[in-house]
C-alpha atoms as a PDB file:
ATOM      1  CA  UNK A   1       9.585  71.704  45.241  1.00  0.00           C
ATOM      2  CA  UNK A   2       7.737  74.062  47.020  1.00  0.00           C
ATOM      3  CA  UNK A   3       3.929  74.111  47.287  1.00  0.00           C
ATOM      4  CA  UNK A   4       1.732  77.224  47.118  1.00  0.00           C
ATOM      5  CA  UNK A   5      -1.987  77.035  48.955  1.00  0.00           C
ATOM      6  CA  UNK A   6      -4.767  78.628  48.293  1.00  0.00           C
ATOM      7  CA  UNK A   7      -8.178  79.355  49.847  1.00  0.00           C
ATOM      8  CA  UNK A   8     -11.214  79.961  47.878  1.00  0.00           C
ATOM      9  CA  UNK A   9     -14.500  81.434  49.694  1.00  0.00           C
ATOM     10  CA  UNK A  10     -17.260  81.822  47.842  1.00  0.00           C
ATOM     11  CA  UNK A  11     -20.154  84.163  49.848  1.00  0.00           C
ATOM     12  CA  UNK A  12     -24.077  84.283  49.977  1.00  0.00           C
ATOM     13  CA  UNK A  13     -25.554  85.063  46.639  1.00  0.00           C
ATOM     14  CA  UNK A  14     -27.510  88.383  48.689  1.00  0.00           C
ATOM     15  CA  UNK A  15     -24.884  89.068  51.505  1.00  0.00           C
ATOM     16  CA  UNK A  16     -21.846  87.616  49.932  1.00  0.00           C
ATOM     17  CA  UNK A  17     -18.625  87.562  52.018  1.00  0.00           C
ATOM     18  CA  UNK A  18     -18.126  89.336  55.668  1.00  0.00           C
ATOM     19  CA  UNK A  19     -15.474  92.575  55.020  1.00  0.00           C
ATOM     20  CA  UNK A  20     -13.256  90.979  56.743  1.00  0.00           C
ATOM     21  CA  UNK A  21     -12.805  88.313  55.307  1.00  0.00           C
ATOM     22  CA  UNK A  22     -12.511  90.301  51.730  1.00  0.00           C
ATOM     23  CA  UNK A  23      -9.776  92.473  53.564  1.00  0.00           C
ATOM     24  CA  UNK A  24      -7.663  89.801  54.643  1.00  0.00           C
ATOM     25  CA  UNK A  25      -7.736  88.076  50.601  1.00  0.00           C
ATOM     26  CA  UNK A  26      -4.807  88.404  48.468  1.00  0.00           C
ATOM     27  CA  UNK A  27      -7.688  88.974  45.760  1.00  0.00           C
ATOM     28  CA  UNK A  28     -11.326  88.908  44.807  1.00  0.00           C
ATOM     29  CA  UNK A  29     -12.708  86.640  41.897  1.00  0.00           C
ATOM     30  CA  UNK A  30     -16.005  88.547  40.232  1.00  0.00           C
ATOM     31  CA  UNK A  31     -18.666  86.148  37.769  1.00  0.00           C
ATOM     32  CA  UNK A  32     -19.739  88.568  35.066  1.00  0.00           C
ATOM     33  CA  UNK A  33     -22.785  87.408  34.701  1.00  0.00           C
ATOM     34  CA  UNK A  34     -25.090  89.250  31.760  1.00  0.00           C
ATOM     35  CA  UNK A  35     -28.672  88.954  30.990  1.00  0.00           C
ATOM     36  CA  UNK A  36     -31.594  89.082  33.766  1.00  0.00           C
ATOM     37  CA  UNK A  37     -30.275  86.653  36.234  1.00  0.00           C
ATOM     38  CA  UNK A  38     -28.060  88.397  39.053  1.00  0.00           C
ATOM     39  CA  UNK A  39     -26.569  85.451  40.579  1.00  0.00           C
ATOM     40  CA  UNK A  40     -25.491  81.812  40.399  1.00  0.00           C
ATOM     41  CA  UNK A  41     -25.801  79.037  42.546  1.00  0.00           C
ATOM     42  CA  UNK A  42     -22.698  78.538  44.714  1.00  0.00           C
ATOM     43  CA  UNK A  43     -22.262  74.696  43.321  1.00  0.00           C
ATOM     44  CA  UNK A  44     -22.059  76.298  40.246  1.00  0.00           C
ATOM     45  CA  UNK A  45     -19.672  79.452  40.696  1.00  0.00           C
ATOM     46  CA  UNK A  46     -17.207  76.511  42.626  1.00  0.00           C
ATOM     47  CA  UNK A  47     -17.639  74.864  39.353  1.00  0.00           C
ATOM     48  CA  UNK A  48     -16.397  77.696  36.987  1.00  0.00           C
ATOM     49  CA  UNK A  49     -13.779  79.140  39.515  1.00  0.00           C
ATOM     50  CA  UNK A  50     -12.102  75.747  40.516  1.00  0.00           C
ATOM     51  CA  UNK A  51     -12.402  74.642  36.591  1.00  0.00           C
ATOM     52  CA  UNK A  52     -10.554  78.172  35.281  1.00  0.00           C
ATOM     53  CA  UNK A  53      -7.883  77.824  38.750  1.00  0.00           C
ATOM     54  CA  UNK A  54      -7.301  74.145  37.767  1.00  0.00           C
ATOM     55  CA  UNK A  55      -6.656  75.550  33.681  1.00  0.00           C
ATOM     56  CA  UNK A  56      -4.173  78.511  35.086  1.00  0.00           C
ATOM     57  CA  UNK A  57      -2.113  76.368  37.609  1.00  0.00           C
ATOM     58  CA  UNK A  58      -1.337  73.745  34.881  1.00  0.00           C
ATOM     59  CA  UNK A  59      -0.518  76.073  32.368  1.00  0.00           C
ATOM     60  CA  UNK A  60       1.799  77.470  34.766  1.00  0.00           C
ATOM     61  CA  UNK A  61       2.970  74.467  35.707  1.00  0.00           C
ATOM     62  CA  UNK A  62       3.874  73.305  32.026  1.00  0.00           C
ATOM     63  CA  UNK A  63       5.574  76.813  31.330  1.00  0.00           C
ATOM     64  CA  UNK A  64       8.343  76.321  33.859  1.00  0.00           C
END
């Protein structure tokens, strides 16, 4: 069975992440975030995007 890897980076909530390292991704993940606040703490964006990644790669896995 082959394995796929992945690489999340998650960048500075005022300089976010270097060009290019965004040019070399397969993708970018945006946070809509609405409200006042314009940015989360990085614990916290790990949180959501490892939580929804986790929820999409077992789906995926239990669709095959």
């Amino acid at each position: 069975k082959a394995h796929t890897q992945y690489a999340v980076i998650f960048g500075n909530e005022v300089k976010g992440v270097a060009q290019e390292v965004v040019s070399l991704s397969d993708g970018v993940i945006e946070i809509p975030q609405y409200g006042t606040k314009h940015s989360l703490n990085v614990s916290v964006s790990a949180g959501i995007v490892i939580w929804e990644m986790t929820k999409l790669l077992k789906d995926l896995a239990n669709n095959k």
